[in-house]
C-alpha atoms as a PDB file:
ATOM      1  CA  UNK A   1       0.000   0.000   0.000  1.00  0.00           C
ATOM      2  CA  UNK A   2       3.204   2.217  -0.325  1.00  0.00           C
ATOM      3  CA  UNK A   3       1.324   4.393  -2.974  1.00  0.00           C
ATOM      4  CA  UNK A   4      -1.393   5.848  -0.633  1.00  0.00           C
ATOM      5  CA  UNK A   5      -0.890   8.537   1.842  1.00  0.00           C
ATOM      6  CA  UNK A   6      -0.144   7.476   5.092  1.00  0.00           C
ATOM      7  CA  UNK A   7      -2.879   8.290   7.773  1.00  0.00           C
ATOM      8  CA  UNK A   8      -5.666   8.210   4.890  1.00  0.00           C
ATOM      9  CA  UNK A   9      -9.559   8.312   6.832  1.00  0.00           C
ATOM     10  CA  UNK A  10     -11.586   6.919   4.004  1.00  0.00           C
ATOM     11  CA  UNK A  11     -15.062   7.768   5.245  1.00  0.00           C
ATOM     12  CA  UNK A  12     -18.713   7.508   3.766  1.00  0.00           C
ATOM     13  CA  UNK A  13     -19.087  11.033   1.935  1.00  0.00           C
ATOM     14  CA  UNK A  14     -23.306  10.907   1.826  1.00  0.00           C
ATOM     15  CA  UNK A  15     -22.982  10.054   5.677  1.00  0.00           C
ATOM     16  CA  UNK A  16     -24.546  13.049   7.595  1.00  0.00           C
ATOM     17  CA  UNK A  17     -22.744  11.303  10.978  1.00  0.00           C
ATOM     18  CA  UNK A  18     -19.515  10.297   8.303  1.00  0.00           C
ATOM     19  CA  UNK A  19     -19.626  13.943   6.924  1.00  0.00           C
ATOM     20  CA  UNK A  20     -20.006  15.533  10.859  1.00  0.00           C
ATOM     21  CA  UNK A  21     -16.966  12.926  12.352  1.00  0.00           C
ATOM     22  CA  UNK A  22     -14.753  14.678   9.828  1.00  0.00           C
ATOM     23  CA  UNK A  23     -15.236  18.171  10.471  1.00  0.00           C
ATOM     24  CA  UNK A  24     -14.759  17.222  14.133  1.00  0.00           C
ATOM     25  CA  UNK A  25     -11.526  15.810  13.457  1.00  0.00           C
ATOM     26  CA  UNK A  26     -10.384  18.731  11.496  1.00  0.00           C
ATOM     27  CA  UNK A  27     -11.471  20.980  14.582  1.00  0.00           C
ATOM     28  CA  UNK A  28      -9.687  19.289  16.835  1.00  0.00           C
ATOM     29  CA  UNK A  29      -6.939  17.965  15.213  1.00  0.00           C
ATOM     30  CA  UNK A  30      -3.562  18.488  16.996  1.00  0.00           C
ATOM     31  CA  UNK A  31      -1.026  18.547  13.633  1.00  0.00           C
ATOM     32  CA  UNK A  32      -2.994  18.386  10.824  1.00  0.00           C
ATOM     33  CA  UNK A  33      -1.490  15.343   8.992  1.00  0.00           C
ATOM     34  CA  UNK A  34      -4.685  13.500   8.710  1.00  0.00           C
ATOM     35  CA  UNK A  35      -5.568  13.382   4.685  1.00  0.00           C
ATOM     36  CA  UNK A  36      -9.498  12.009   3.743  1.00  0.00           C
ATOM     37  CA  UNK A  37     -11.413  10.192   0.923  1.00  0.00           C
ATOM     38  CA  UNK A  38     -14.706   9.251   1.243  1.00  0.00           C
ATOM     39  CA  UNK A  39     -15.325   5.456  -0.085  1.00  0.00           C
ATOM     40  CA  UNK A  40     -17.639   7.121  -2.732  1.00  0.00           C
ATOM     41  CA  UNK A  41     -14.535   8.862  -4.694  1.00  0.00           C
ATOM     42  CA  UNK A  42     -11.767   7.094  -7.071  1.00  0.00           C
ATOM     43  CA  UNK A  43      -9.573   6.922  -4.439  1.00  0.00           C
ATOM     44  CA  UNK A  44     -11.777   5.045  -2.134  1.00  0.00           C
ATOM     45  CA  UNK A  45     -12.910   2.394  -4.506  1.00  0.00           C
ATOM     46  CA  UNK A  46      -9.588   1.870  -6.244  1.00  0.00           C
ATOM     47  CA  UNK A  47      -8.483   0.889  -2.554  1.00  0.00           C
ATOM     48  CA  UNK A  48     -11.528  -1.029  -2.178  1.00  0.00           C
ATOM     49  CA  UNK A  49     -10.381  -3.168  -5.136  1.00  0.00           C
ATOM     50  CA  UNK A  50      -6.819  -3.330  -5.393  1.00  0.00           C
ATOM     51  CA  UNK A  51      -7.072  -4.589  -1.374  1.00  0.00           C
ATOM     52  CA  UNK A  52      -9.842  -6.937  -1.762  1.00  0.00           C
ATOM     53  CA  UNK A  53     -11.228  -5.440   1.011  1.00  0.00           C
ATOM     54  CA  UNK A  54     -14.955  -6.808   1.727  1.00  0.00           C
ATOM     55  CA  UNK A  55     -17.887  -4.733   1.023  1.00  0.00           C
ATOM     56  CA  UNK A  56     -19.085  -4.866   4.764  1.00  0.00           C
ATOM     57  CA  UNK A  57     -16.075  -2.496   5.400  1.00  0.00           C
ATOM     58  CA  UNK A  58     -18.098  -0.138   3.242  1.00  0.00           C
ATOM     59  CA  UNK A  59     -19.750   0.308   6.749  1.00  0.00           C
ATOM     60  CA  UNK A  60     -17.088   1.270   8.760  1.00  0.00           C
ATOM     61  CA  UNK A  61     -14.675   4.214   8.670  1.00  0.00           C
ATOM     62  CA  UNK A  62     -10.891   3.043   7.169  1.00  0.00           C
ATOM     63  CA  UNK A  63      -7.354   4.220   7.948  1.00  0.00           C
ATOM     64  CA  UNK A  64      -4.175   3.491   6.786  1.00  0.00           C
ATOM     65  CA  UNK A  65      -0.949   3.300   8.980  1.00  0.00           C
ATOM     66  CA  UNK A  66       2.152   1.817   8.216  1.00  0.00           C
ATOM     67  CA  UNK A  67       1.102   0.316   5.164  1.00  0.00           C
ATOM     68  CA  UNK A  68      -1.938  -0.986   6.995  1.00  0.00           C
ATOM     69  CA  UNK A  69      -5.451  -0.419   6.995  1.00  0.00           C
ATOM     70  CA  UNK A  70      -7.176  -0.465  10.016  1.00  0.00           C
ATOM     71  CA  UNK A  71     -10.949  -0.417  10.576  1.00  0.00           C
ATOM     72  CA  UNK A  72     -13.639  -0.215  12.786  1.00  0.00           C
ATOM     73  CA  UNK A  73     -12.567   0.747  16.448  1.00  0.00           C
ATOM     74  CA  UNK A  74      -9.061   0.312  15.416  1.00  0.00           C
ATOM     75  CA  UNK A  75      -9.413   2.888  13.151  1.00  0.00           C
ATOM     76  CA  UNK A  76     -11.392   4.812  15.816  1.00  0.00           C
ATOM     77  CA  UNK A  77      -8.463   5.025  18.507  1.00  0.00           C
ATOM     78  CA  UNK A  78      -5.783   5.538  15.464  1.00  0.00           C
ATOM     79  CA  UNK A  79      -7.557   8.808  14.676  1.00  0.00           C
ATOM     80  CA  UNK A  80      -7.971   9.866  18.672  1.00  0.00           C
ATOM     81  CA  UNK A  81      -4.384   9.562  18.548  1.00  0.00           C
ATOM     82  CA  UNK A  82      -3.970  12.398  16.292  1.00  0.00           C
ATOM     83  CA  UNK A  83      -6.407  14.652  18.308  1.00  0.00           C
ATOM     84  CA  UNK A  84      -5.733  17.356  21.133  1.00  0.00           C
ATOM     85  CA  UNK A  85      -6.708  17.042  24.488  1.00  0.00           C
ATOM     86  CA  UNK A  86      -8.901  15.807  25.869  1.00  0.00           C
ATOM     87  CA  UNK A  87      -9.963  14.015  22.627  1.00  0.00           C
ATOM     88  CA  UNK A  88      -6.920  12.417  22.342  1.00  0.00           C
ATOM     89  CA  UNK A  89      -7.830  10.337  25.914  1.00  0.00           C
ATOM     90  CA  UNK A  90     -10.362   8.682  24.199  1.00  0.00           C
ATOM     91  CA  UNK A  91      -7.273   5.860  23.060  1.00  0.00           C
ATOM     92  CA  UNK A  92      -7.800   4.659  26.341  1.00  0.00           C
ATOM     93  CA  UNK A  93     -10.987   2.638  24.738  1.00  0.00           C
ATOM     94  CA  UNK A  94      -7.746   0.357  23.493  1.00  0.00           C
ATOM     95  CA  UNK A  95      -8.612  -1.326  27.036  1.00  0.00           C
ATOM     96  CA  UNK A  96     -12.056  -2.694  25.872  1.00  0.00           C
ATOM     97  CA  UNK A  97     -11.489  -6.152  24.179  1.00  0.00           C
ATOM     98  CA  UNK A  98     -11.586  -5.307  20.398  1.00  0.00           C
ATOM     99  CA  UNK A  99     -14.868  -7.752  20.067  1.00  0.00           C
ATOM    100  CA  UNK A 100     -17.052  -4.877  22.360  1.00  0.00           C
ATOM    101  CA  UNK A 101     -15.666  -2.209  20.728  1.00  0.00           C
ATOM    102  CA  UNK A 102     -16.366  -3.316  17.336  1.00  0.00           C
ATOM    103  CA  UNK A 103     -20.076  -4.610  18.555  1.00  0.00           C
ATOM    104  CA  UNK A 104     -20.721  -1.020  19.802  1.00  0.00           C
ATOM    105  CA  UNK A 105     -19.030   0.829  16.603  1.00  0.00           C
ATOM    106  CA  UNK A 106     -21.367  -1.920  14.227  1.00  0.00           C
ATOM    107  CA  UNK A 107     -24.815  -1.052  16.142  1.00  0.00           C
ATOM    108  CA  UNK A 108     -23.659   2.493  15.324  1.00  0.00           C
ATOM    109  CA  UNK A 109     -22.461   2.021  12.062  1.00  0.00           C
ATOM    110  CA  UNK A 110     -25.555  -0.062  10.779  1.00  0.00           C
ATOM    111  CA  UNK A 111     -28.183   2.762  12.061  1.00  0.00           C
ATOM    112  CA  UNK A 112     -26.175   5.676  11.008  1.00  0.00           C
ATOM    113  CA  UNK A 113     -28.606   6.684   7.967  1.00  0.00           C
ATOM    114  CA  UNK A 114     -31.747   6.029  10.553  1.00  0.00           C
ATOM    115  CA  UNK A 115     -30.221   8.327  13.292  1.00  0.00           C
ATOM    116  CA  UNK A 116     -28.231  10.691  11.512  1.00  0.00           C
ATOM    117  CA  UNK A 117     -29.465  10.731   7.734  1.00  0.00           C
ATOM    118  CA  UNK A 118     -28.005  10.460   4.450  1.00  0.00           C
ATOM    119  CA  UNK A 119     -27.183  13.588   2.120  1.00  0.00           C
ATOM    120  CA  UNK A 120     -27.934  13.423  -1.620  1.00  0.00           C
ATOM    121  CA  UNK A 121     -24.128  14.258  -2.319  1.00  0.00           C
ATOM    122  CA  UNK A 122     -20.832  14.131  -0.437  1.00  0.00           C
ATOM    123  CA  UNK A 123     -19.456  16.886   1.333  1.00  0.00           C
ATOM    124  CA  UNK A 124     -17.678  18.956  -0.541  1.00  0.00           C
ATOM    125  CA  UNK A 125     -14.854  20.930   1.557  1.00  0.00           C
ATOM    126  CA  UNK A 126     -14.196  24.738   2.087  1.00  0.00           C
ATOM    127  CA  UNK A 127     -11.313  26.030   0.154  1.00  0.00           C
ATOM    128  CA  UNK A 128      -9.170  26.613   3.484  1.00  0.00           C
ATOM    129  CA  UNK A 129      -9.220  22.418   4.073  1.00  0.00           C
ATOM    130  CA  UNK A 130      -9.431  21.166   0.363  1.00  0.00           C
ATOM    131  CA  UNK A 131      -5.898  20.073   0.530  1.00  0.00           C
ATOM    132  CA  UNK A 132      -6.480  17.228   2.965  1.00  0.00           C
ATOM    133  CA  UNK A 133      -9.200  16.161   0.709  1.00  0.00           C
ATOM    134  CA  UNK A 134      -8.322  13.250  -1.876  1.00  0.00           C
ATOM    135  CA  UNK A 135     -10.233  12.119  -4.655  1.00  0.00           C
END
């Protein structure tokens, strides 16, 4: 996976909860090194195919580290790592056995259009973060 950024979030664009996540993360990012795709764009579903990765994973937020991609609540505490305080505490989750964290993030991540909606479009960013935007 040497050709992709490192510390990639490739996130659901048409996600209202997806699309609100991000905008967190660029608020309250400590270094601003974090880069996005949502899985909608080239980007996200040439990585889709060229790693085989299963469609289920279309349901979870993706990040890649060290030539890895990591999803689900792994994902989750890689991205608190990069945020300020008190944020960034939330890696402490790293405690709860990876099966309960990914339960939780699943229940979440299946009944995010129900809670949160769905847009018509992705989210298309301001001219101030369009750099950390990938397509």
């Amino acid at each position: 996976m040497s050709d992709l950024p490192d510390k990639l979030i490739l996130f659901d664009g048409v996600c209202k909860l997806c699309a609100g996540t991000v905008q967190f993360i660029i608020r309250h990012e400590k270094d601003s090194t974090l880069r996005f795709a949502s899985i909608q764009s080239e980007l996200g579903q040439r990585i889709f195919q060229e790693h085989n990765l299963p469609v289920e994973n279309a349901q979870s937020i993706l990040v890649t580290s060290n030539d890895n991609i990591l999803s689900k609540s792994d994902a989750i505490i890689e991205i608190l790592r990069h945020l300020k305080w008190p944020w960034r505490m939330g890696i402490l989750l790293k405690i709860v056995p990876r099966f309960l964290r990914d339960w939780g993030y699943t229940i979440v991540a299946s009944n995010r259009y129900r809670w949160f909606g769905k847009k018509d479009a992705c989210m298309i960013p301001t001219a101030d973060i369009k750099s950390r935007f990938l397509e």
